[in-house]
N, C-alpha and C. Protein backbone atom coordinates (compact mmCIF):
# COMPACT_ATOMS: atom_id res chain seq x y z
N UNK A 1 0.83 -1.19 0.00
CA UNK A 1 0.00 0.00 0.00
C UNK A 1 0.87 1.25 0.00
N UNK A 2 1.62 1.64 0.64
CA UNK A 2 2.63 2.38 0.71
C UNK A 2 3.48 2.94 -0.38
N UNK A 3 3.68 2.08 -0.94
CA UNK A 3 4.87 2.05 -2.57
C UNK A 3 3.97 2.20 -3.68
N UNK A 4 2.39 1.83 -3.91
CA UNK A 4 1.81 2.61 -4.81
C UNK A 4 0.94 3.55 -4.89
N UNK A 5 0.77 4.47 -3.67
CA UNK A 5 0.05 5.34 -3.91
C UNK A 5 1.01 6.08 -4.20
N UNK A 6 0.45 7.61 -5.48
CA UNK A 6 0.86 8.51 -6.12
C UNK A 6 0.22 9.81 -5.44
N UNK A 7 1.64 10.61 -5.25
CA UNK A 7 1.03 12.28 -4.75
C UNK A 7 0.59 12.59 -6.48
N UNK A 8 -0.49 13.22 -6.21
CA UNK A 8 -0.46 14.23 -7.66
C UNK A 8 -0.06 15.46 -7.03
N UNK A 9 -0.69 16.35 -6.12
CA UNK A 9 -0.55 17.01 -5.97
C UNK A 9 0.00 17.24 -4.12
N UNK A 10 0.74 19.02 -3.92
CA UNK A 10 1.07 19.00 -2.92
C UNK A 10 1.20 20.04 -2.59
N UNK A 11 0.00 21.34 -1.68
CA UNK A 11 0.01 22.42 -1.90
C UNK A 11 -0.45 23.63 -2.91
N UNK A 12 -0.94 24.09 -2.50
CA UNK A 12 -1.34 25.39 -3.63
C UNK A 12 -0.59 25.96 -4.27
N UNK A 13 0.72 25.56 -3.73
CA UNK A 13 1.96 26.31 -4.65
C UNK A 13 3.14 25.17 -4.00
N UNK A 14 4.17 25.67 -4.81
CA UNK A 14 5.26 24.20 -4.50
C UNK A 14 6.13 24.76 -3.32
N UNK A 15 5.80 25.92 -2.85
CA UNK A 15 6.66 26.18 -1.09
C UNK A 15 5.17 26.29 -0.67
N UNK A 16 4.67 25.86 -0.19
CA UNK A 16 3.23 25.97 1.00
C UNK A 16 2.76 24.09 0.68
N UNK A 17 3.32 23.06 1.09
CA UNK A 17 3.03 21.50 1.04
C UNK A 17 1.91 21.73 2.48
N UNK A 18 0.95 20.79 1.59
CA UNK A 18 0.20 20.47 3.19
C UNK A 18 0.84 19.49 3.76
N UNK A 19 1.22 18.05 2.93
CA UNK A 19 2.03 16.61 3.44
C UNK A 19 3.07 17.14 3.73
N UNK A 20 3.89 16.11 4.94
CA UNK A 20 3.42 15.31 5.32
C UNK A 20 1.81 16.21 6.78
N UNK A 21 1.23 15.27 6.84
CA UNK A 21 -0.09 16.41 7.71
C UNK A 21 0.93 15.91 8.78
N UNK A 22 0.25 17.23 10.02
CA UNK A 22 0.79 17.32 11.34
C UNK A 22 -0.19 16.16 12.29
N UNK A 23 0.15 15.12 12.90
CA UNK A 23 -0.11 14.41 13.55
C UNK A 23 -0.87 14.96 15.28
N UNK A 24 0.25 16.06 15.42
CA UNK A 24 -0.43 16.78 16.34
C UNK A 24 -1.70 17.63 16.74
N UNK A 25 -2.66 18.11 15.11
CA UNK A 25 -3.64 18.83 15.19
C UNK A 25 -4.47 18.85 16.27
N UNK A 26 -4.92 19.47 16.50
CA UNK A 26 -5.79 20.09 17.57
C UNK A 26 -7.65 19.09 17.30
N UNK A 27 -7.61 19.59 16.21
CA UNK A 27 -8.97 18.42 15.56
C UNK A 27 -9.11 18.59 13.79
N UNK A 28 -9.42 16.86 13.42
CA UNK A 28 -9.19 16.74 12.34
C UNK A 28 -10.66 16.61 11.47
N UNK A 29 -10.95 16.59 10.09
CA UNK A 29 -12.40 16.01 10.15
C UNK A 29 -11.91 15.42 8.94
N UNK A 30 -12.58 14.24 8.92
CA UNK A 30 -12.12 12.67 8.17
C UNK A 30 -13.87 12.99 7.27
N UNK A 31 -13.95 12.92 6.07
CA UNK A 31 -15.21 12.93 5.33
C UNK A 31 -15.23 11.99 4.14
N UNK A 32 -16.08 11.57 3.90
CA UNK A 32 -16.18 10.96 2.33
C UNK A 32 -17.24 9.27 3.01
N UNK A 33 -17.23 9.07 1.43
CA UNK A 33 -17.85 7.72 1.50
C UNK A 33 -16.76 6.59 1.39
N UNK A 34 -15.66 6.69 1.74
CA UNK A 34 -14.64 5.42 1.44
C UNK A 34 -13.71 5.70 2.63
N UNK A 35 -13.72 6.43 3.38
CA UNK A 35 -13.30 6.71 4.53
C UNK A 35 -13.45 5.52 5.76
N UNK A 36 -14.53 5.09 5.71
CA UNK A 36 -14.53 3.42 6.70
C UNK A 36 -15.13 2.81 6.02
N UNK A 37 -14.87 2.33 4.83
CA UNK A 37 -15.66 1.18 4.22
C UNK A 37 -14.34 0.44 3.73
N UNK A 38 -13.87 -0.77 4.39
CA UNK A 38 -13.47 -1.66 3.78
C UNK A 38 -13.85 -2.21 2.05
N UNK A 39 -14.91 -2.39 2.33
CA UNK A 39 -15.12 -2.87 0.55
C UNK A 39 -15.12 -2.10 -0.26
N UNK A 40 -15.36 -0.76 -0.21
CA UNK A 40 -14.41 0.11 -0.89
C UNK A 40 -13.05 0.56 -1.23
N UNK A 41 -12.77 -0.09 -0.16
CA UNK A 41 -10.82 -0.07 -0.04
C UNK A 41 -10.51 -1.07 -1.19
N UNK A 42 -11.16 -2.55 -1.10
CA UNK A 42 -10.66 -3.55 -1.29
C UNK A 42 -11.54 -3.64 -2.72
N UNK A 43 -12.26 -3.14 -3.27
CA UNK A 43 -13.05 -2.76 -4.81
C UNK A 43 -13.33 -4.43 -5.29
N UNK A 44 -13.56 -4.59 -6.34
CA UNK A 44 -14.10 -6.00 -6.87
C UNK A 44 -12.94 -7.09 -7.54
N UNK A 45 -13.16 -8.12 -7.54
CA UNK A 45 -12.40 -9.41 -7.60
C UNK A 45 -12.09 -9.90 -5.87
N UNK A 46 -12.33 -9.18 -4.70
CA UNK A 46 -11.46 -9.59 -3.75
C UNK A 46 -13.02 -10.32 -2.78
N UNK A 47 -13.62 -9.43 -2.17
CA UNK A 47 -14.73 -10.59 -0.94
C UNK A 47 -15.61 -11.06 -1.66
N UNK A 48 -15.81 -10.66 -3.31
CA UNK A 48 -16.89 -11.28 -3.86
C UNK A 48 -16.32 -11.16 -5.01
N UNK A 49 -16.98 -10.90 -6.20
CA UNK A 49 -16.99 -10.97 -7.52
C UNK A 49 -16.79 -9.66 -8.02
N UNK A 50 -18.05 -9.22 -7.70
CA UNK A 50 -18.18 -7.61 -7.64
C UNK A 50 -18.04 -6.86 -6.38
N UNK A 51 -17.24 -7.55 -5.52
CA UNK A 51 -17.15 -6.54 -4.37
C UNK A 51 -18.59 -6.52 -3.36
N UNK A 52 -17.80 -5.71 -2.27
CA UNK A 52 -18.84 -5.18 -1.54
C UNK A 52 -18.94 -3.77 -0.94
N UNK A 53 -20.11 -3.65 -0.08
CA UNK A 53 -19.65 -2.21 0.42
C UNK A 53 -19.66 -2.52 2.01
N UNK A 54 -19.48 -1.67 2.91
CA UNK A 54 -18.89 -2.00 4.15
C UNK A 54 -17.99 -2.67 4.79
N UNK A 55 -18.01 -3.07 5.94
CA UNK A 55 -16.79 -3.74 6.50
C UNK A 55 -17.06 -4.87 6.97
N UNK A 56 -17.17 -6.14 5.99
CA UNK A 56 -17.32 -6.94 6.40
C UNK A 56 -16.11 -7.97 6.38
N UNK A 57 -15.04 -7.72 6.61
CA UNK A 57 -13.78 -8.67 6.53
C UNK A 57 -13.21 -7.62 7.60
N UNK A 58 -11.99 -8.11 7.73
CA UNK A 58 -10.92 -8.13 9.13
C UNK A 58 -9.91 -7.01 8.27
N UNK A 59 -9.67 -5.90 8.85
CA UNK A 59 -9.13 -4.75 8.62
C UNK A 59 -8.95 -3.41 8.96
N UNK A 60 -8.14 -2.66 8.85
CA UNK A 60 -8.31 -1.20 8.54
C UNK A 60 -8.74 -0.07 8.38
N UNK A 61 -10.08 0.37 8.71
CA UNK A 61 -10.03 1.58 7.59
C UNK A 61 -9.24 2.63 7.45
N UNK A 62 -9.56 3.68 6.47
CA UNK A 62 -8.40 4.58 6.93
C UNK A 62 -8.78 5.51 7.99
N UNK A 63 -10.13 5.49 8.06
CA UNK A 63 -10.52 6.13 9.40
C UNK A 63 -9.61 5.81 10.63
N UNK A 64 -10.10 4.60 10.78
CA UNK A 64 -9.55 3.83 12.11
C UNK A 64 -8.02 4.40 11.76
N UNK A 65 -7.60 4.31 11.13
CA UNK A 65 -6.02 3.97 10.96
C UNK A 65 -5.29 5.61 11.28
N UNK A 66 -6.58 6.71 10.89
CA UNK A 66 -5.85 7.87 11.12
C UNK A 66 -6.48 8.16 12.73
N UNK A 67 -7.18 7.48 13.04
CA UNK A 67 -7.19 7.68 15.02
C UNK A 67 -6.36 7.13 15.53
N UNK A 68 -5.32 5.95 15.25
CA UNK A 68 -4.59 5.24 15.44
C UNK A 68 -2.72 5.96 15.82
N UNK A 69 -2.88 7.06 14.44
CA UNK A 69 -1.83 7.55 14.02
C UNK A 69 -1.61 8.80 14.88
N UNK A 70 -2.88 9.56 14.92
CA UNK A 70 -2.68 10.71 14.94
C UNK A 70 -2.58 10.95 17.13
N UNK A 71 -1.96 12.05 17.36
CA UNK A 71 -2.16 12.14 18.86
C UNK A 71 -3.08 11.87 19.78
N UNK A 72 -2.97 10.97 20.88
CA UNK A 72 -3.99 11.05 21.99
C UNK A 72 -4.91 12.19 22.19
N UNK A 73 -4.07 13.52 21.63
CA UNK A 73 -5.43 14.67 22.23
C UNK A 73 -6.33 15.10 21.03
N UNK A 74 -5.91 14.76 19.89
CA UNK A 74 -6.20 14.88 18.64
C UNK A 74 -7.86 14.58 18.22
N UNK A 75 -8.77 15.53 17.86
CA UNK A 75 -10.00 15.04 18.09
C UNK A 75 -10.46 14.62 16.42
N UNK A 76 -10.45 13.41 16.54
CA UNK A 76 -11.11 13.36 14.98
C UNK A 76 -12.63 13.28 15.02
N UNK A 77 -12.98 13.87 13.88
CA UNK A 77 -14.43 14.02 13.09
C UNK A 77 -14.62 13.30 12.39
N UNK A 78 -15.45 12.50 12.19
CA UNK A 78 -15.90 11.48 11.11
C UNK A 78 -17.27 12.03 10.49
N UNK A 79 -17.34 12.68 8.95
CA UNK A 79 -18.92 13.12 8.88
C UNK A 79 -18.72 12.31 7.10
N UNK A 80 -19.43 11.37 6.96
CA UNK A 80 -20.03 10.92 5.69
C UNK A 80 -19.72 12.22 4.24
N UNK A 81 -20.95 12.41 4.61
CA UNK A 81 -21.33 13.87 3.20
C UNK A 81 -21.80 15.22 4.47
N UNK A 82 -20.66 16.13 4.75
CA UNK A 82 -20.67 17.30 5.44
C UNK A 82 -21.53 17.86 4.47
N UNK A 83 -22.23 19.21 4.54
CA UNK A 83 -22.94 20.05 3.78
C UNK A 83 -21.56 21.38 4.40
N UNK A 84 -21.65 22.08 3.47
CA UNK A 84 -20.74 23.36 3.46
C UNK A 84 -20.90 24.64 4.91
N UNK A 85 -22.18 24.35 5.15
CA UNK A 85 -22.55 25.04 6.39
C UNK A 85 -21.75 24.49 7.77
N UNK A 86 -21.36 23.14 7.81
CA UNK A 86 -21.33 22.32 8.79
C UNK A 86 -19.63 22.66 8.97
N UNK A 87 -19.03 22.68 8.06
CA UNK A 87 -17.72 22.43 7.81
C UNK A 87 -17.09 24.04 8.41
N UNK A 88 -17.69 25.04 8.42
CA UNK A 88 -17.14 26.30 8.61
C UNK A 88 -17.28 26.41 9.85
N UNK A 89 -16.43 26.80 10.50
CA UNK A 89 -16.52 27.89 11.95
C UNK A 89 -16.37 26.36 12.72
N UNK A 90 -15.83 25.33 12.63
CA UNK A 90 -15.89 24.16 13.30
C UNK A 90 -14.51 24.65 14.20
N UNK A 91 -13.76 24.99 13.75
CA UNK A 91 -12.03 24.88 14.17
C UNK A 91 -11.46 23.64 13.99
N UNK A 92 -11.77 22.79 12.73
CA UNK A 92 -11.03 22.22 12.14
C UNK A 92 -9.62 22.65 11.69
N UNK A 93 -8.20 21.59 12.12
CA UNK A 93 -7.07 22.07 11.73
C UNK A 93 -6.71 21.90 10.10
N UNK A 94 -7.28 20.83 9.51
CA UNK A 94 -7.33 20.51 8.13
C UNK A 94 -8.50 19.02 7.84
N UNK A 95 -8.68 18.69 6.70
CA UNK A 95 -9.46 17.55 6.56
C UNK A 95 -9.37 16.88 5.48
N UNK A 96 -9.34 15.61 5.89
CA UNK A 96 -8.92 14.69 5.09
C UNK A 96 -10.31 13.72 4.37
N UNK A 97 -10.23 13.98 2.97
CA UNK A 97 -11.58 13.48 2.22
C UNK A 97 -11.57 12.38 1.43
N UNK A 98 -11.99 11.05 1.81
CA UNK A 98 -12.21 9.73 1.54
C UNK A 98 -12.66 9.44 0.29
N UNK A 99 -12.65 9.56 -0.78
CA UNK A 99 -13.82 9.37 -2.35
C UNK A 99 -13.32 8.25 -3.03
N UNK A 100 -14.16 8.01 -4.02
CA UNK A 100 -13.36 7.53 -4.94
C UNK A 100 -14.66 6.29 -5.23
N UNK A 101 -14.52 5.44 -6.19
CA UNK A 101 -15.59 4.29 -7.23
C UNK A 101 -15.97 2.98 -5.73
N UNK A 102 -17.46 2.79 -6.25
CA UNK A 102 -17.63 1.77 -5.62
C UNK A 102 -16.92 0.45 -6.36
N UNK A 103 -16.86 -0.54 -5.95
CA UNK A 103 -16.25 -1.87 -6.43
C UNK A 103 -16.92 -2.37 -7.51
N UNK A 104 -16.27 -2.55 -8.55
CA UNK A 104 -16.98 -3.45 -9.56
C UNK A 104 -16.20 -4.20 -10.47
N UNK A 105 -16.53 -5.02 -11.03
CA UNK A 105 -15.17 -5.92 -11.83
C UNK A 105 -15.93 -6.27 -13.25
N UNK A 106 -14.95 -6.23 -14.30
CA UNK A 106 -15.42 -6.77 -15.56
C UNK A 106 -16.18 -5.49 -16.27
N UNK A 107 -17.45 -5.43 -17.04
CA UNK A 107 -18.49 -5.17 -17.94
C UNK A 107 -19.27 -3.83 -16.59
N UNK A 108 -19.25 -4.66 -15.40
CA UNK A 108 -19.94 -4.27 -14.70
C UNK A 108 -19.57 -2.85 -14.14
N UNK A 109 -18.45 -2.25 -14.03
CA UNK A 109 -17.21 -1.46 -13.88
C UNK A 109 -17.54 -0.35 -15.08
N UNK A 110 -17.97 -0.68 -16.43
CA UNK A 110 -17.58 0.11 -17.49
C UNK A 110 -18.31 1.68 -17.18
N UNK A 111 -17.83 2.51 -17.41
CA UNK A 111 -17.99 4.08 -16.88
C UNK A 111 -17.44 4.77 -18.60
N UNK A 112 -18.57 5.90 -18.87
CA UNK A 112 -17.82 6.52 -20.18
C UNK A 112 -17.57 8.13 -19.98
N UNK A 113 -17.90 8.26 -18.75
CA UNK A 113 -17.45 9.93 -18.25
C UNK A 113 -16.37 9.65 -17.25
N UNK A 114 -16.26 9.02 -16.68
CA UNK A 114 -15.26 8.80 -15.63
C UNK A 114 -15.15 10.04 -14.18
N UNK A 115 -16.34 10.13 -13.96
CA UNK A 115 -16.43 11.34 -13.14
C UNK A 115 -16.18 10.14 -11.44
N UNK A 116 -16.01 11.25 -10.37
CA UNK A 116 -15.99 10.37 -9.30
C UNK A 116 -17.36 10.18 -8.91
N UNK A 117 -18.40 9.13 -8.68
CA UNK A 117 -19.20 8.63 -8.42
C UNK A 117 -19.70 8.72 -6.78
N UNK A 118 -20.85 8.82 -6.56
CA UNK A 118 -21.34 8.48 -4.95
C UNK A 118 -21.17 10.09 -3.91
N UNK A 119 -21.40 11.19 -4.88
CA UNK A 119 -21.81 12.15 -4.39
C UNK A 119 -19.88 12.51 -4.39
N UNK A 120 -19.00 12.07 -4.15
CA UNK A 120 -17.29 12.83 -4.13
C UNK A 120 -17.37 14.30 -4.38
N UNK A 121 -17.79 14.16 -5.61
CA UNK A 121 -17.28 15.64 -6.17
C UNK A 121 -17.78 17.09 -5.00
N UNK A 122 -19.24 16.49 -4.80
CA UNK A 122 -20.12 17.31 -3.90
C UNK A 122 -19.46 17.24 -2.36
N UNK A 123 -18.57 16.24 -1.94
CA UNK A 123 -18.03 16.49 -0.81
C UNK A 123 -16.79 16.95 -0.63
N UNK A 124 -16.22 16.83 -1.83
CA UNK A 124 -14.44 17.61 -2.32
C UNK A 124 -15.02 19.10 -2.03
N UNK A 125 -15.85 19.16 -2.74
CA UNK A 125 -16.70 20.82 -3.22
C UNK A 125 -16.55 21.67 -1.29
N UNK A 126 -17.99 21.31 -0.90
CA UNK A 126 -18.00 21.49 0.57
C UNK A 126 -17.14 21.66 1.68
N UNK A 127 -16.40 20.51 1.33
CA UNK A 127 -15.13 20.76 2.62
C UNK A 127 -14.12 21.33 2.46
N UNK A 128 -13.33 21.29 1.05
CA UNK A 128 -12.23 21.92 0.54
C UNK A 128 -12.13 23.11 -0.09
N UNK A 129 -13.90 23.74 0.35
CA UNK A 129 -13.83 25.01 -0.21
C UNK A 129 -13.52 25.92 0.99
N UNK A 130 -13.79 25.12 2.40
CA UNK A 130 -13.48 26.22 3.85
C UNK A 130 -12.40 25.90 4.67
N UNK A 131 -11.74 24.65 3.89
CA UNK A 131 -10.25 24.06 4.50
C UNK A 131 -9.49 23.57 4.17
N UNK A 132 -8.21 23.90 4.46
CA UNK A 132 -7.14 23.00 4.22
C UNK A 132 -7.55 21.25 3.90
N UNK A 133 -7.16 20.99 2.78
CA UNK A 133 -7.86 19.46 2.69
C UNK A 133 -6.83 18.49 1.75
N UNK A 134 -6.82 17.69 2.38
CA UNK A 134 -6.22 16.13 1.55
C UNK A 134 -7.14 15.80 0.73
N UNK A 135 -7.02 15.16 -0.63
CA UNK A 135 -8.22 14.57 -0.58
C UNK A 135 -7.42 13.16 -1.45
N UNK A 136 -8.34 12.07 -0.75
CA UNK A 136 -7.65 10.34 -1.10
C UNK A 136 -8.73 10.18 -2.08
N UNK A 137 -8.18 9.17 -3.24
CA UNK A 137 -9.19 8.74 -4.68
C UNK A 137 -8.62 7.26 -4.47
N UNK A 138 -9.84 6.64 -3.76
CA UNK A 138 -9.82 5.16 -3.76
C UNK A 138 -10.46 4.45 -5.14
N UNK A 139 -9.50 4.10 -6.21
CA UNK A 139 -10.11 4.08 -7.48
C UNK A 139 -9.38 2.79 -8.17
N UNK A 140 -10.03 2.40 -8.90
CA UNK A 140 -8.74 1.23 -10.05
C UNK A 140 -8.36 1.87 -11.43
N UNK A 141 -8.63 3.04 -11.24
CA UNK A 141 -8.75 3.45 -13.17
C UNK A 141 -8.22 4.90 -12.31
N UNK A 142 -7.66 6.25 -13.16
CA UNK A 142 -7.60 7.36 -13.19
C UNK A 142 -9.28 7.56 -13.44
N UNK A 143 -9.74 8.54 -12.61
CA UNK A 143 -10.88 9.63 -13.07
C UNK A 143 -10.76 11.00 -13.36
N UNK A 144 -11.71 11.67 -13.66
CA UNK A 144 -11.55 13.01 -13.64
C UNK A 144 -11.55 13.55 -12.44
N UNK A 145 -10.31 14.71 -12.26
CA UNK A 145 -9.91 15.43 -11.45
C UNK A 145 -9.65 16.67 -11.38
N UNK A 146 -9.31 16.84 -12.41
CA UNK A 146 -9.10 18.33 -13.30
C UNK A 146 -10.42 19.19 -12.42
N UNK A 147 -11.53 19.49 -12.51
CA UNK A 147 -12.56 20.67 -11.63
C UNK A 147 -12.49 20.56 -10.02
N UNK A 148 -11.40 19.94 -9.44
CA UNK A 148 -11.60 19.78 -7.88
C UNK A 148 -9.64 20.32 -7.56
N UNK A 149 -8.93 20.35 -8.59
CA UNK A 149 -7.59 20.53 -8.44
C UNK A 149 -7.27 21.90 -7.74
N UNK A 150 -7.99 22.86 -8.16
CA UNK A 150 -8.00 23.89 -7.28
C UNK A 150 -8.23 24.29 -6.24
N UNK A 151 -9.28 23.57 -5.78
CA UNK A 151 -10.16 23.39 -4.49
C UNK A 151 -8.94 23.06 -3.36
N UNK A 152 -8.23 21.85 -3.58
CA UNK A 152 -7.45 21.01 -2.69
C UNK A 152 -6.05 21.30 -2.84
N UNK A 153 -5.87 21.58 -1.46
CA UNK A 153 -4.20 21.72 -1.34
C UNK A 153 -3.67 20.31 -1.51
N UNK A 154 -3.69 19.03 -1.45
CA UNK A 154 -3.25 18.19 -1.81
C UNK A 154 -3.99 17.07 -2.41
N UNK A 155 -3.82 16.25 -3.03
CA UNK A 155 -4.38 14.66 -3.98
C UNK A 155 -3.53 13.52 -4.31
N UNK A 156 -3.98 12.33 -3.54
CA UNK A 156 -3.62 11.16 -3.80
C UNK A 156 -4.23 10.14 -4.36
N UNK A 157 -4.05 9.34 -5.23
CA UNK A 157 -3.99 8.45 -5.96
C UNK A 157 -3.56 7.13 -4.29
N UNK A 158 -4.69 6.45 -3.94
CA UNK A 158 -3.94 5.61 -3.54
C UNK A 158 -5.01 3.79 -3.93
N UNK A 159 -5.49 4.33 -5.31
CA UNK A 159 -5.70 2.74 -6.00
C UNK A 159 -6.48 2.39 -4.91
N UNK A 160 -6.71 1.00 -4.62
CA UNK A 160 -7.38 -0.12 -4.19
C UNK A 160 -6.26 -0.59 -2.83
N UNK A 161 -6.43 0.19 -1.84
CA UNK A 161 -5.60 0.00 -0.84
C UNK A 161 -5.80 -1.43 -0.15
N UNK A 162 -7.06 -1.87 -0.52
CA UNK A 162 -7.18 -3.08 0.46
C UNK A 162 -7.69 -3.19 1.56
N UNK A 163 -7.44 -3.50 2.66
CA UNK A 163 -7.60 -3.97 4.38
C UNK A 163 -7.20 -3.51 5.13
N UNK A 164 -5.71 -2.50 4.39
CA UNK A 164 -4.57 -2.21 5.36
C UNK A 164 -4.85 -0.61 4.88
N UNK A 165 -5.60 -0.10 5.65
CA UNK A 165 -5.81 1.69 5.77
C UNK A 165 -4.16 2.40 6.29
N UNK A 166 -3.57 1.93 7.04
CA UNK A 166 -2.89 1.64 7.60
C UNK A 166 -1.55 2.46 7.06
N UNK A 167 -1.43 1.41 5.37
CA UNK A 167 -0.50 1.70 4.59
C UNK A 167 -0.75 3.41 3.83
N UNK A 168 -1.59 3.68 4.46
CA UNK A 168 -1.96 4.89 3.58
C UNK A 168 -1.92 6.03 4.54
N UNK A 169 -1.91 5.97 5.92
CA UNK A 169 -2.01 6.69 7.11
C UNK A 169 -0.10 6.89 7.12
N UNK A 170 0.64 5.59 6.62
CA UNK A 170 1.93 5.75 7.11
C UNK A 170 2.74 6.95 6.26
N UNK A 171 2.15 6.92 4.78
CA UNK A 171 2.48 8.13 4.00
C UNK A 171 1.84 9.61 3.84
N UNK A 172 0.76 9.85 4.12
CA UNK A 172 0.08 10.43 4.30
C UNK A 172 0.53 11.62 5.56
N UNK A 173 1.23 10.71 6.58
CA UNK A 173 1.43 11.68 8.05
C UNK A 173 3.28 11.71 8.02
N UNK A 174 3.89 11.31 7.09
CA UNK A 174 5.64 11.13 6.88
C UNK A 174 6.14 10.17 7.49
N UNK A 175 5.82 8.92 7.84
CA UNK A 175 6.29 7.89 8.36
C UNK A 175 7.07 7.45 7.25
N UNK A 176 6.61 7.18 6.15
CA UNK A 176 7.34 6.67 5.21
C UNK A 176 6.82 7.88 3.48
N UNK A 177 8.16 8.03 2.50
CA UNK A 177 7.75 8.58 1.91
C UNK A 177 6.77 8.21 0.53
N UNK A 178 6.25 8.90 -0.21
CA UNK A 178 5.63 8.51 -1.62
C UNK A 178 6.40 7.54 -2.53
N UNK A 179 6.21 6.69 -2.81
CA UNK A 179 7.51 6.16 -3.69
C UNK A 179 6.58 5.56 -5.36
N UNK A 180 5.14 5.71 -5.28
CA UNK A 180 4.44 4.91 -7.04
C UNK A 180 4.43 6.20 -7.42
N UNK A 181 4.49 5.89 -8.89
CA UNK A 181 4.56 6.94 -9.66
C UNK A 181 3.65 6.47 -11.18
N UNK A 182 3.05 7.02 -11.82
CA UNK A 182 1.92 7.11 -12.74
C UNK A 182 2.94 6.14 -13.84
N UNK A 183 2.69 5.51 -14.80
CA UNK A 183 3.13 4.98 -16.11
C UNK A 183 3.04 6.38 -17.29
N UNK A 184 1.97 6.83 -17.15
CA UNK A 184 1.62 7.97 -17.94
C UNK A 184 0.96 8.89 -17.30
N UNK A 185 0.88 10.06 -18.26
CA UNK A 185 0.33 11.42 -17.65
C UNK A 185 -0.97 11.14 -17.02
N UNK A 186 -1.78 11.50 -16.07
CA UNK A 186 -3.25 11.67 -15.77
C UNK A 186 -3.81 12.62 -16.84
N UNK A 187 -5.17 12.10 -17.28
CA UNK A 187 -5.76 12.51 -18.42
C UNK A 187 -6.28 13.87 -17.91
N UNK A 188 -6.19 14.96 -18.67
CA UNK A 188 -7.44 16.01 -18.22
C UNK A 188 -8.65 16.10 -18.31
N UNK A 189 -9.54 15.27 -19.23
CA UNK A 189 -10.55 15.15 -19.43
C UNK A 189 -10.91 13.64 -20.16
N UNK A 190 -11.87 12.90 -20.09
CA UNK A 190 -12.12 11.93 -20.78
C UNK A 190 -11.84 11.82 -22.50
């Protein structure tokens, strides 16, 4: 998990990096729909055919994994789909946003816009318009990214992490550094 996720991005400008995040924050807010769902981590071919959604196998999320990581006094937030009202005036130190394709394998998978699916875009939108924000693309394919690049001080690529949230918490906070890197450019548009 570690060795293939890809930074795309890092910062609004290349001296202001949000990574590695500060472990110490004061309080964090963790959002998205792939944020504690194992079978979203782990996408299709693996607990079934086509996958599943929730946590029904022995693992990780990256939720869990960033309460794990981050300081004893450290208050994390866990909110699904925040609305933009919710997210302001919280005293959030930054937030980290979960998105990315539900599981599917084969025929069943086929997508011809390649947009992020399951409301993402609408929760990239909301949270990363009033904060400092990570945002993770739990995906098997590149999607479109290009209309949210501005929004977010940082974006990772971290594929089909699996079970082990874990591996994604260790790069994410500087335990260990970025080391996958793309074959080819990310598309700008379909």
């Amino acid at each position: 998990v570690r060795k293939s996720m890809v930074l795309l991005k890092n910062g609004k400008s290349t001296n202001n990096p949000l990574l590695p995040l500060d472990k110490n924050a004061s309080k964090i807010l963790v959002a998205g729909t792939h944020s504690d769902n194992l079978g979203y981590q782990c996408g299709g071919w693996t607990l079934e055919w086509q996958g599943l959604s929730g946590n029904s196998t022995i693992g990780t999320t990256i939720l869990e994994a960033i309460k794990l990581v981050v300081s004893p006094s450290t208050k994390v937030v866990y909110q699904k789909n925040p609305d933009a009202d919710y997210v302001k005036g919280q005293g959030f130190s930054y937030a980290i946003v979960v998105v990315g394709e539900p599981p599917y394998a084969e025929y069943f998978g086929d997508n011809l816009n390649l947009t992020i699916p399951l409301g993402g875009g609408d929760t990239i939108k909301n949270v990363c318009g009033s904060l400092k924000c990570l945002v993770i693309l739990i995906s098997g394919r590149p999607l479109v990214i290009k209309p949210y690049l501005p929004l977010v001080d940082a974006f990772i690529a971290a594929w089909l992490p699996g079970t082990e949230g874990q591996g994604v918490t260790d790069v994410i906070f500087g335990d260990y550094g970025f080391q996958g890197k793309l074959p080819r450019t990310w598309f700008k548009s379909v």
